[in-house]
C-alpha atoms as a PDB file:
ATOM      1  CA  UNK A   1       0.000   0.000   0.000  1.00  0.00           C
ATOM      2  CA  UNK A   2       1.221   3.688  -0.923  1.00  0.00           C
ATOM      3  CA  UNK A   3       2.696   6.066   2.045  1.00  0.00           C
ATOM      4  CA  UNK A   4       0.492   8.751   0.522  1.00  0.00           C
ATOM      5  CA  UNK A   5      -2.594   8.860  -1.822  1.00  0.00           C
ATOM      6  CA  UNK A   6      -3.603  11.878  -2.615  1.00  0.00           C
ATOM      7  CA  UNK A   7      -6.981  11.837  -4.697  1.00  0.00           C
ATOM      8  CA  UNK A   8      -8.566  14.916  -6.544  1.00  0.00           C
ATOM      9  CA  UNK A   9      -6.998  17.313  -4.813  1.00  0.00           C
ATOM     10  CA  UNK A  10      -8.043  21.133  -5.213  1.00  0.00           C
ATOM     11  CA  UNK A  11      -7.342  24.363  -3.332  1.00  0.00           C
ATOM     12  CA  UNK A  12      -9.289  27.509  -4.107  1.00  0.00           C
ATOM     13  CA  UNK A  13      -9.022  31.330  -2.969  1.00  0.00           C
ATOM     14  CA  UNK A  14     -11.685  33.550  -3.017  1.00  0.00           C
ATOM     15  CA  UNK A  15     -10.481  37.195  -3.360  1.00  0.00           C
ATOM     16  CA  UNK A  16     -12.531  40.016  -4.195  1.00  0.00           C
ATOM     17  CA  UNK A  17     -15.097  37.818  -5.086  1.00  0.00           C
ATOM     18  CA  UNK A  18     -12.830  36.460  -7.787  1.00  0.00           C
ATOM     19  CA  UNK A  19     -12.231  32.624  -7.064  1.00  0.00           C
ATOM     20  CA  UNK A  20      -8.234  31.363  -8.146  1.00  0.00           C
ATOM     21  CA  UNK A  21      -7.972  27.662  -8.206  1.00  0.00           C
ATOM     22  CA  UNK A  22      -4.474  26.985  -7.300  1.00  0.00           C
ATOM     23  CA  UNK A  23      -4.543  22.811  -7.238  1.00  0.00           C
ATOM     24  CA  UNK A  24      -6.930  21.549  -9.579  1.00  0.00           C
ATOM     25  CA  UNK A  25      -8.250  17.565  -8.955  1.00  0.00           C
ATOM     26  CA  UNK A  26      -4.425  16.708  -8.345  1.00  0.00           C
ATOM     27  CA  UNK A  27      -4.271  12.796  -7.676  1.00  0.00           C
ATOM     28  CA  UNK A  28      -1.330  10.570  -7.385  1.00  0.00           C
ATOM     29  CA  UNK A  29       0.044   7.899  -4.859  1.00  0.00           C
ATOM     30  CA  UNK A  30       3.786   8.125  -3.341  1.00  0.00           C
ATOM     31  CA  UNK A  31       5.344   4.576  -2.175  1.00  0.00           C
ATOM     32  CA  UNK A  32       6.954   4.371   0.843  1.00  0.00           C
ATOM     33  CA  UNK A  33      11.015   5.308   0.313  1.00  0.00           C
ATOM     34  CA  UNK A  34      10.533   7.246  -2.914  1.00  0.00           C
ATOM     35  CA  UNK A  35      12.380  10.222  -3.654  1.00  0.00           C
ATOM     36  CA  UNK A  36       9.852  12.833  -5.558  1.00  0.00           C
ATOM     37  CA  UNK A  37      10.721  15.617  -7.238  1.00  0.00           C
ATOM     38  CA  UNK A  38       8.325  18.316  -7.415  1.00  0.00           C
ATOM     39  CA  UNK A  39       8.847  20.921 -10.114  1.00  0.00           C
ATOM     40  CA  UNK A  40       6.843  23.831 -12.008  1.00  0.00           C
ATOM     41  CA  UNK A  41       6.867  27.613 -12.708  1.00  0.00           C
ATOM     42  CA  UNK A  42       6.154  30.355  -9.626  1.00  0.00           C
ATOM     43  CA  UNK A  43       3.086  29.978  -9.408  1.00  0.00           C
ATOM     44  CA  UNK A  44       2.264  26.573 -10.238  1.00  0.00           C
ATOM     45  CA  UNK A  45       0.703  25.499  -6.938  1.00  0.00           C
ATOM     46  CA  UNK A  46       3.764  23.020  -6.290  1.00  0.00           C
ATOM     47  CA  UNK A  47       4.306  24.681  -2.689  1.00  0.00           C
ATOM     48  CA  UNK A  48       0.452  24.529  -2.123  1.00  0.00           C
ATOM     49  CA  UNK A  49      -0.089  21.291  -2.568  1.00  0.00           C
ATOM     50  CA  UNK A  50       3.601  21.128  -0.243  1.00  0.00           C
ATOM     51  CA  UNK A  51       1.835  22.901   2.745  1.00  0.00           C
ATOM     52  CA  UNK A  52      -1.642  20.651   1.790  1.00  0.00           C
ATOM     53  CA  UNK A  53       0.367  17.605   2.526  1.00  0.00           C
ATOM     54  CA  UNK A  54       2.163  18.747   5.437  1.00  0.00           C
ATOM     55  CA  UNK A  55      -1.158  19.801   7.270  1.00  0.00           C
ATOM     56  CA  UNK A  56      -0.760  23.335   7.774  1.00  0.00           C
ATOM     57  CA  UNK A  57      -3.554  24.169   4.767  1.00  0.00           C
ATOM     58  CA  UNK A  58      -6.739  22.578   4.263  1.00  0.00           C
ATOM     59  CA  UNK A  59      -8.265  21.743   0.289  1.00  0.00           C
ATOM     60  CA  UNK A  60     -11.588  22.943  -0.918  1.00  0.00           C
ATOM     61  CA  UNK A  61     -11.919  19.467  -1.864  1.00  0.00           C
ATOM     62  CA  UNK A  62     -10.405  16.420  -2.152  1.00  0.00           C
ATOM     63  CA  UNK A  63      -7.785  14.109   0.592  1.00  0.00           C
ATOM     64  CA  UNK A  64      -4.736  13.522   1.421  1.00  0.00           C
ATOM     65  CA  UNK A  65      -4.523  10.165   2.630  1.00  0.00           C
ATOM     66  CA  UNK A  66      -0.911   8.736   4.920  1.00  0.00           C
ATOM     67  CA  UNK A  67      -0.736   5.517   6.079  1.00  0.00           C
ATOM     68  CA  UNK A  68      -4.650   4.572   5.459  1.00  0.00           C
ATOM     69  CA  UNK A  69      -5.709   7.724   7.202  1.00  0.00           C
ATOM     70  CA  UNK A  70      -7.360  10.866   5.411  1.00  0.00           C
ATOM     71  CA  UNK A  71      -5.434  13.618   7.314  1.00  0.00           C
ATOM     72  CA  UNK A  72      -8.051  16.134   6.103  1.00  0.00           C
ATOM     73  CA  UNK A  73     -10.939  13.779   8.221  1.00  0.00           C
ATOM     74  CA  UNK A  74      -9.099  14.121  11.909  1.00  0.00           C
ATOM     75  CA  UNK A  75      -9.875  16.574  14.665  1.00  0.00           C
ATOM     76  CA  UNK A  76      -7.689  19.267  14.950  1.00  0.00           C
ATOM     77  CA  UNK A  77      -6.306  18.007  17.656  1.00  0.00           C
ATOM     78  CA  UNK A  78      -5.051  14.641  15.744  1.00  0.00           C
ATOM     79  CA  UNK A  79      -4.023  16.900  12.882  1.00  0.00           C
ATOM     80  CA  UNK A  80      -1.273  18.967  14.838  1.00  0.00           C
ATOM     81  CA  UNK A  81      -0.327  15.509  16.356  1.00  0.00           C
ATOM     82  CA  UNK A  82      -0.115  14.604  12.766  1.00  0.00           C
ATOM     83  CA  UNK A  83       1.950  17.558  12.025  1.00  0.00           C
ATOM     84  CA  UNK A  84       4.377  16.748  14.693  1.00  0.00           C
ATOM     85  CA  UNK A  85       4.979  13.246  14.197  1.00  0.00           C
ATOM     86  CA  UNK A  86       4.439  12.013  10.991  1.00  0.00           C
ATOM     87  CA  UNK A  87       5.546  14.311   8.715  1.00  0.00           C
ATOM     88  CA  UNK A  88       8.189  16.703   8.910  1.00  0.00           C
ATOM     89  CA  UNK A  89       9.281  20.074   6.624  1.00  0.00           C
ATOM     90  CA  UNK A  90      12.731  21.681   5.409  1.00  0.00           C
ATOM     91  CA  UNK A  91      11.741  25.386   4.244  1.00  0.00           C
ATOM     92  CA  UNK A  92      14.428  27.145   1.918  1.00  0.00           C
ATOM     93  CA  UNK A  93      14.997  29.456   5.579  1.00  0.00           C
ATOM     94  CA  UNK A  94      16.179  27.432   7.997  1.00  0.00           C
ATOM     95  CA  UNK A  95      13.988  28.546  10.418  1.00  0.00           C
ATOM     96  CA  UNK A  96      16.373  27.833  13.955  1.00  0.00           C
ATOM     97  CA  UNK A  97      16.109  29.396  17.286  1.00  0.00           C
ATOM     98  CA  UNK A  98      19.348  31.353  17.598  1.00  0.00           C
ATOM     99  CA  UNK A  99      19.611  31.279  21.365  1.00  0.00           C
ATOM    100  CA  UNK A 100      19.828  27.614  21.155  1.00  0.00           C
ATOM    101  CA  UNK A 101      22.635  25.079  19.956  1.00  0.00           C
ATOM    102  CA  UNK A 102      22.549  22.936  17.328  1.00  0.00           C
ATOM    103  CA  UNK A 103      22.044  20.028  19.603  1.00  0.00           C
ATOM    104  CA  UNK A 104      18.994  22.164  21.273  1.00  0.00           C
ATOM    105  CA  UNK A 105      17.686  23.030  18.080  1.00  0.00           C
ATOM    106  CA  UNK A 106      17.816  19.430  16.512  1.00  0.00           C
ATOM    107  CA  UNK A 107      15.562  18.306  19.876  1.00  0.00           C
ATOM    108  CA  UNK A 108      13.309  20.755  20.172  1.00  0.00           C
ATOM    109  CA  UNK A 109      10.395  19.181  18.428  1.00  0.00           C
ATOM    110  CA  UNK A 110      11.145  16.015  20.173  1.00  0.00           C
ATOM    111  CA  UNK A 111      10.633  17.918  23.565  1.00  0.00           C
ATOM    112  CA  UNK A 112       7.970  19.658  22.415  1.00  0.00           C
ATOM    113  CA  UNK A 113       6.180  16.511  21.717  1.00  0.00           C
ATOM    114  CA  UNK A 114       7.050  14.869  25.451  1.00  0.00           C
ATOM    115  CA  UNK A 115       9.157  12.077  24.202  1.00  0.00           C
ATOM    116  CA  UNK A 116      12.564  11.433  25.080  1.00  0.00           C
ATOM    117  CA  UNK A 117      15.906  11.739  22.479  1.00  0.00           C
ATOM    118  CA  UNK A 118      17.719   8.522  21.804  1.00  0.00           C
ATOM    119  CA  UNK A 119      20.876   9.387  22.064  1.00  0.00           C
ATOM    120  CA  UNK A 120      21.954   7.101  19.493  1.00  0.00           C
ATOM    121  CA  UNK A 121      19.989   7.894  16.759  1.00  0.00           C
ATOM    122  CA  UNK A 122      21.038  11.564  17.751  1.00  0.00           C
ATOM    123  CA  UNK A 123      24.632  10.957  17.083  1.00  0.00           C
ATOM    124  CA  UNK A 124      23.861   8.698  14.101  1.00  0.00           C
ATOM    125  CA  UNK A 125      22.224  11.683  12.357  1.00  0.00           C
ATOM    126  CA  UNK A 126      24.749  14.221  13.314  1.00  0.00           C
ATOM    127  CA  UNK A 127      27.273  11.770  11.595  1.00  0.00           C
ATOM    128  CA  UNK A 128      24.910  11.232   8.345  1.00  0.00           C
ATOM    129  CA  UNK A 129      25.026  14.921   7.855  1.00  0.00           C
ATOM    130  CA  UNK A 130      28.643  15.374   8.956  1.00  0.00           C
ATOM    131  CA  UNK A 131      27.859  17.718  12.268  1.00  0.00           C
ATOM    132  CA  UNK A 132      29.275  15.893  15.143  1.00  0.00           C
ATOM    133  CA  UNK A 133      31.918  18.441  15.819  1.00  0.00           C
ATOM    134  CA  UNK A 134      28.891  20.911  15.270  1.00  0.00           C
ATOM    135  CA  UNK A 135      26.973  19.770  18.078  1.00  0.00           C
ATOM    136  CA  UNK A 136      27.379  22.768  20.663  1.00  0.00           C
ATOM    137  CA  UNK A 137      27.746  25.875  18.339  1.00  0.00           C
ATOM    138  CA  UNK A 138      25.308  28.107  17.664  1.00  0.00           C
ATOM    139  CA  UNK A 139      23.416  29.462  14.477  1.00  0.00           C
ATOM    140  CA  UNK A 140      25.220  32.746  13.980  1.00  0.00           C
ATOM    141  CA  UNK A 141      28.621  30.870  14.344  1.00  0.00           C
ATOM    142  CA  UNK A 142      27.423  28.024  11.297  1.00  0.00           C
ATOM    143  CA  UNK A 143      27.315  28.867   7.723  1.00  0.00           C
ATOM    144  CA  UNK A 144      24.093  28.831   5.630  1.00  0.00           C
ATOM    145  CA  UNK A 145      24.719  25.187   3.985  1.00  0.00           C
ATOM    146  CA  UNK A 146      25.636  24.325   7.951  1.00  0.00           C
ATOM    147  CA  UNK A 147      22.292  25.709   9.304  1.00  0.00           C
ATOM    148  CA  UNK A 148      20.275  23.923   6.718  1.00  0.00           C
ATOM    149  CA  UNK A 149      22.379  20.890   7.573  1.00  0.00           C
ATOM    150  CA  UNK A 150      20.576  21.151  11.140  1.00  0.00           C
ATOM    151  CA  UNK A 151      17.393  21.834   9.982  1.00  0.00           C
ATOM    152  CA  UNK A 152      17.061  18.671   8.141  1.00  0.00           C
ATOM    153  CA  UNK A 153      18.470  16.917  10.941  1.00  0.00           C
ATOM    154  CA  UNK A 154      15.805  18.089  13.216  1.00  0.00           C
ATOM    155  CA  UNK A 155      13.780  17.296  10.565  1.00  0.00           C
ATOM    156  CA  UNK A 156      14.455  13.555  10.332  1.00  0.00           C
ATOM    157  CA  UNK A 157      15.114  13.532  14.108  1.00  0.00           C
ATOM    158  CA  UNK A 158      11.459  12.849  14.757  1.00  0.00           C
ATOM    159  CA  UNK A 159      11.947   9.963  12.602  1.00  0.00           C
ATOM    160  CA  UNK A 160       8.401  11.523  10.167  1.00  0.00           C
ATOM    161  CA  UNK A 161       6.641   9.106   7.748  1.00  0.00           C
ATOM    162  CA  UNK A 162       7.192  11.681   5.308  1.00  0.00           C
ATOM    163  CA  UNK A 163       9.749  14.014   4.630  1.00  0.00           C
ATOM    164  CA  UNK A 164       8.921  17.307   2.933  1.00  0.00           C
ATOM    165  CA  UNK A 165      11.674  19.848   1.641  1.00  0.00           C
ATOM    166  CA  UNK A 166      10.244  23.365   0.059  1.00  0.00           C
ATOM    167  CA  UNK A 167      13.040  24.663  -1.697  1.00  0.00           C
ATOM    168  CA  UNK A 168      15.718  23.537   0.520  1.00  0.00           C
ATOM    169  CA  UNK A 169      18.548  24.687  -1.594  1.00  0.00           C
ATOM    170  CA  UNK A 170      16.889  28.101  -2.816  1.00  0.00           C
ATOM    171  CA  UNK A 171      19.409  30.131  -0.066  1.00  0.00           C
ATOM    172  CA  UNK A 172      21.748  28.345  -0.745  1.00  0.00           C
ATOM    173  CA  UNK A 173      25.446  28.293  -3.305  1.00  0.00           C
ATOM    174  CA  UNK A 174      25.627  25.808  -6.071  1.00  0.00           C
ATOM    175  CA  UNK A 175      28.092  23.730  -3.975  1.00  0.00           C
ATOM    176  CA  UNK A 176      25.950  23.948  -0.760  1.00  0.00           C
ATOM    177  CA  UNK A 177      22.837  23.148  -3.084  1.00  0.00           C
ATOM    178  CA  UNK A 178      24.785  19.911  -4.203  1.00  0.00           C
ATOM    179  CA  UNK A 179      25.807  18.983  -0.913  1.00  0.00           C
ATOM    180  CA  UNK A 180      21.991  19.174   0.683  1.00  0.00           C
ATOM    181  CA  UNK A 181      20.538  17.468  -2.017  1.00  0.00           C
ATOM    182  CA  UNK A 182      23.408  14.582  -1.717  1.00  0.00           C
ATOM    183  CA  UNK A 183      22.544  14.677   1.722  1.00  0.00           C
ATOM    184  CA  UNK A 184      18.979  14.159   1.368  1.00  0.00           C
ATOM    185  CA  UNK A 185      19.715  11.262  -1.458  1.00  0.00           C
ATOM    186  CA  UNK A 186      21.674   9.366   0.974  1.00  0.00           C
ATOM    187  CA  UNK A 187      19.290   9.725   3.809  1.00  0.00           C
ATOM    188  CA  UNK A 188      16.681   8.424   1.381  1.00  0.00           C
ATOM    189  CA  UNK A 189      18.468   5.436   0.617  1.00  0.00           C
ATOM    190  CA  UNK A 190      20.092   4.675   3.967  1.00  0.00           C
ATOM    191  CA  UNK A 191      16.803   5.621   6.480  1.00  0.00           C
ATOM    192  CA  UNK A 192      14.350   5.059   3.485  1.00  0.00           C
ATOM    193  CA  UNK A 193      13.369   7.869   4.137  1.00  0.00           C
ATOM    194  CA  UNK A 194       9.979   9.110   1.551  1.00  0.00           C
ATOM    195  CA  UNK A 195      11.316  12.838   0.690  1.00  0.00           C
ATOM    196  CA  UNK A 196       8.973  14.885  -1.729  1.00  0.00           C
ATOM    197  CA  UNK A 197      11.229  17.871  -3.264  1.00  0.00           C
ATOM    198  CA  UNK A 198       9.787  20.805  -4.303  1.00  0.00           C
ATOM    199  CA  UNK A 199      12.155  23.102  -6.691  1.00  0.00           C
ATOM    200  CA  UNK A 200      12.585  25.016  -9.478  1.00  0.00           C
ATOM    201  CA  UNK A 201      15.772  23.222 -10.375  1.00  0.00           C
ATOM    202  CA  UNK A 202      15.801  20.742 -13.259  1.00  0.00           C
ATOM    203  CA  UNK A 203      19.291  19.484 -12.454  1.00  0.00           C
ATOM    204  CA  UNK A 204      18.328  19.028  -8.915  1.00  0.00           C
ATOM    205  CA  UNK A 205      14.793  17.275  -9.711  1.00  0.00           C
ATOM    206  CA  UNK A 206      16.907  15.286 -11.845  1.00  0.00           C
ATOM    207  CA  UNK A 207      18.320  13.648  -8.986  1.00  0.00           C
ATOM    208  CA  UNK A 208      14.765  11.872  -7.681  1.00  0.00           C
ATOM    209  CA  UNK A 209      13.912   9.005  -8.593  1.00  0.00           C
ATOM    210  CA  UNK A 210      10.455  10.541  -9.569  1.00  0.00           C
ATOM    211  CA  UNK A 211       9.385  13.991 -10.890  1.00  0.00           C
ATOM    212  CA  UNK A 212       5.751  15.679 -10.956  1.00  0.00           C
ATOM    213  CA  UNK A 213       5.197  18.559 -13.035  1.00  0.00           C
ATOM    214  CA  UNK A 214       2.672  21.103 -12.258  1.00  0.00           C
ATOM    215  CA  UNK A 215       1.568  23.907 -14.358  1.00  0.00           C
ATOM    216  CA  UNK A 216      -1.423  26.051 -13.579  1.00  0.00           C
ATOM    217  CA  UNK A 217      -2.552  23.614 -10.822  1.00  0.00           C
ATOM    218  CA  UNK A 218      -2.408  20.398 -12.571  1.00  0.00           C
ATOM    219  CA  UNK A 219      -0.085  17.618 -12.732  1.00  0.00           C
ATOM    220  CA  UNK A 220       0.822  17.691 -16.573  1.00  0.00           C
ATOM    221  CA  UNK A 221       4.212  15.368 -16.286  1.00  0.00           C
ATOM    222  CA  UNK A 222       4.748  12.038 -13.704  1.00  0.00           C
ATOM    223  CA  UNK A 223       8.200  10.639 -15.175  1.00  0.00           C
ATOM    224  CA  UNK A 224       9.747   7.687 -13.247  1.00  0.00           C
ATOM    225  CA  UNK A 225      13.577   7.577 -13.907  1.00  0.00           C
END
């Protein structure tokens, strides 16, 4: 069974009396471990249907279904639970606390949820993205591919279902853009983790094993590679 189904999926703003339909009966189904690559023009919807899946928008119409359950059909109580531990997001800003330390920062939503760190997965993920001798220094004193190095560990810290990544590269250099992305390959292949990509970036959608093309709302390319 897919990780995700997501079945006629559509998101429309009213403004001015003037409806915009941003996601238009968007359907497809993600299996567990894939690497997706979501691509399209500003504008698209691709981040839209990004924020849809992680929870923090609702459709017009349509579901969004993880592991069996329509997210979209739980109180909103179950859906920030859902939001906290089955899915996590990388924005392109990395979005830390500067008054705390990597090692604080990477925990927080851990602590925020009431469970307790394991220290070894901890240290394994510090080592899959190459910050163990990170581990006590602070945002201002990391560089920006550094920072979003963190952010994806806290990120896959919570060990989420699925993990979503909204431009993760956009603030980033070409060589910190290439390092990220390698970094999100390999924790794809060696957590399994699911990652869905959004970017503007052919040569980084490139590197998924899947890409989805929207253009004005709809899904208008689904190449395997």
């Amino acid at each position: 069974m897919p990780i995700l189904t997501v079945q006629n999926l559509t998101k429309t703003y009213t403004v001015v009396n003037s409806d915009t339909t941003v996601l238009d009966h968007v359907s497809f189904t993600v299996e567990e471990g894939s690497f997706v690559a979501i691509i399209g023009a500003s504008g698209s919807g691709k981040s839209t249907l990004l924020h849809l899946l992680g929870g923090v928008d609702r459709p017009s119409s349509g579901s969004v279904i993880v592991d069996g359950e329509d997210i979209f059909s739980l109180s909103e109580q179950e859906l920030s639970r859902y939001r906290r531990q089955k899915v996590s997001v990388v924005y392109q800003f990395y979005n830390l606390l500067p008054m705390l330390n990597v090692r604080s920062n990477i925990l927080l939503p851990l602590e925020l949820d009431g469970r307790r760190p394991v220290e070894r997965q901890f240290q394994s993920i510090l080592r899959l993205l190459g910050m163990e001798e990170k581990e006590f220094y602070y945002p201002n004193q990391l560089s920006g591919g550094q920072q979003q190095r963190v952010a994806i560990a806290r990120a896959l810290m919570t060990e989420p279902k699925i993990l979503l990544a909204d431009e993760p590269t956009g603030n980033l250099d070409s060589k910190n853009s290439a390092e990220i992305i390698s970094l999100l390959r390999e924790s794809n292949r060696r957590l399994n983790q699911t990652i869905l990509l959004v970017t503007h970036d052919s040569r980084i959608a490139e590197q998924a094993d899947r890409i989805l093309e929207i253009s004005d709302g709809k899904i208008i390319r689904d190449t395997y590679k």
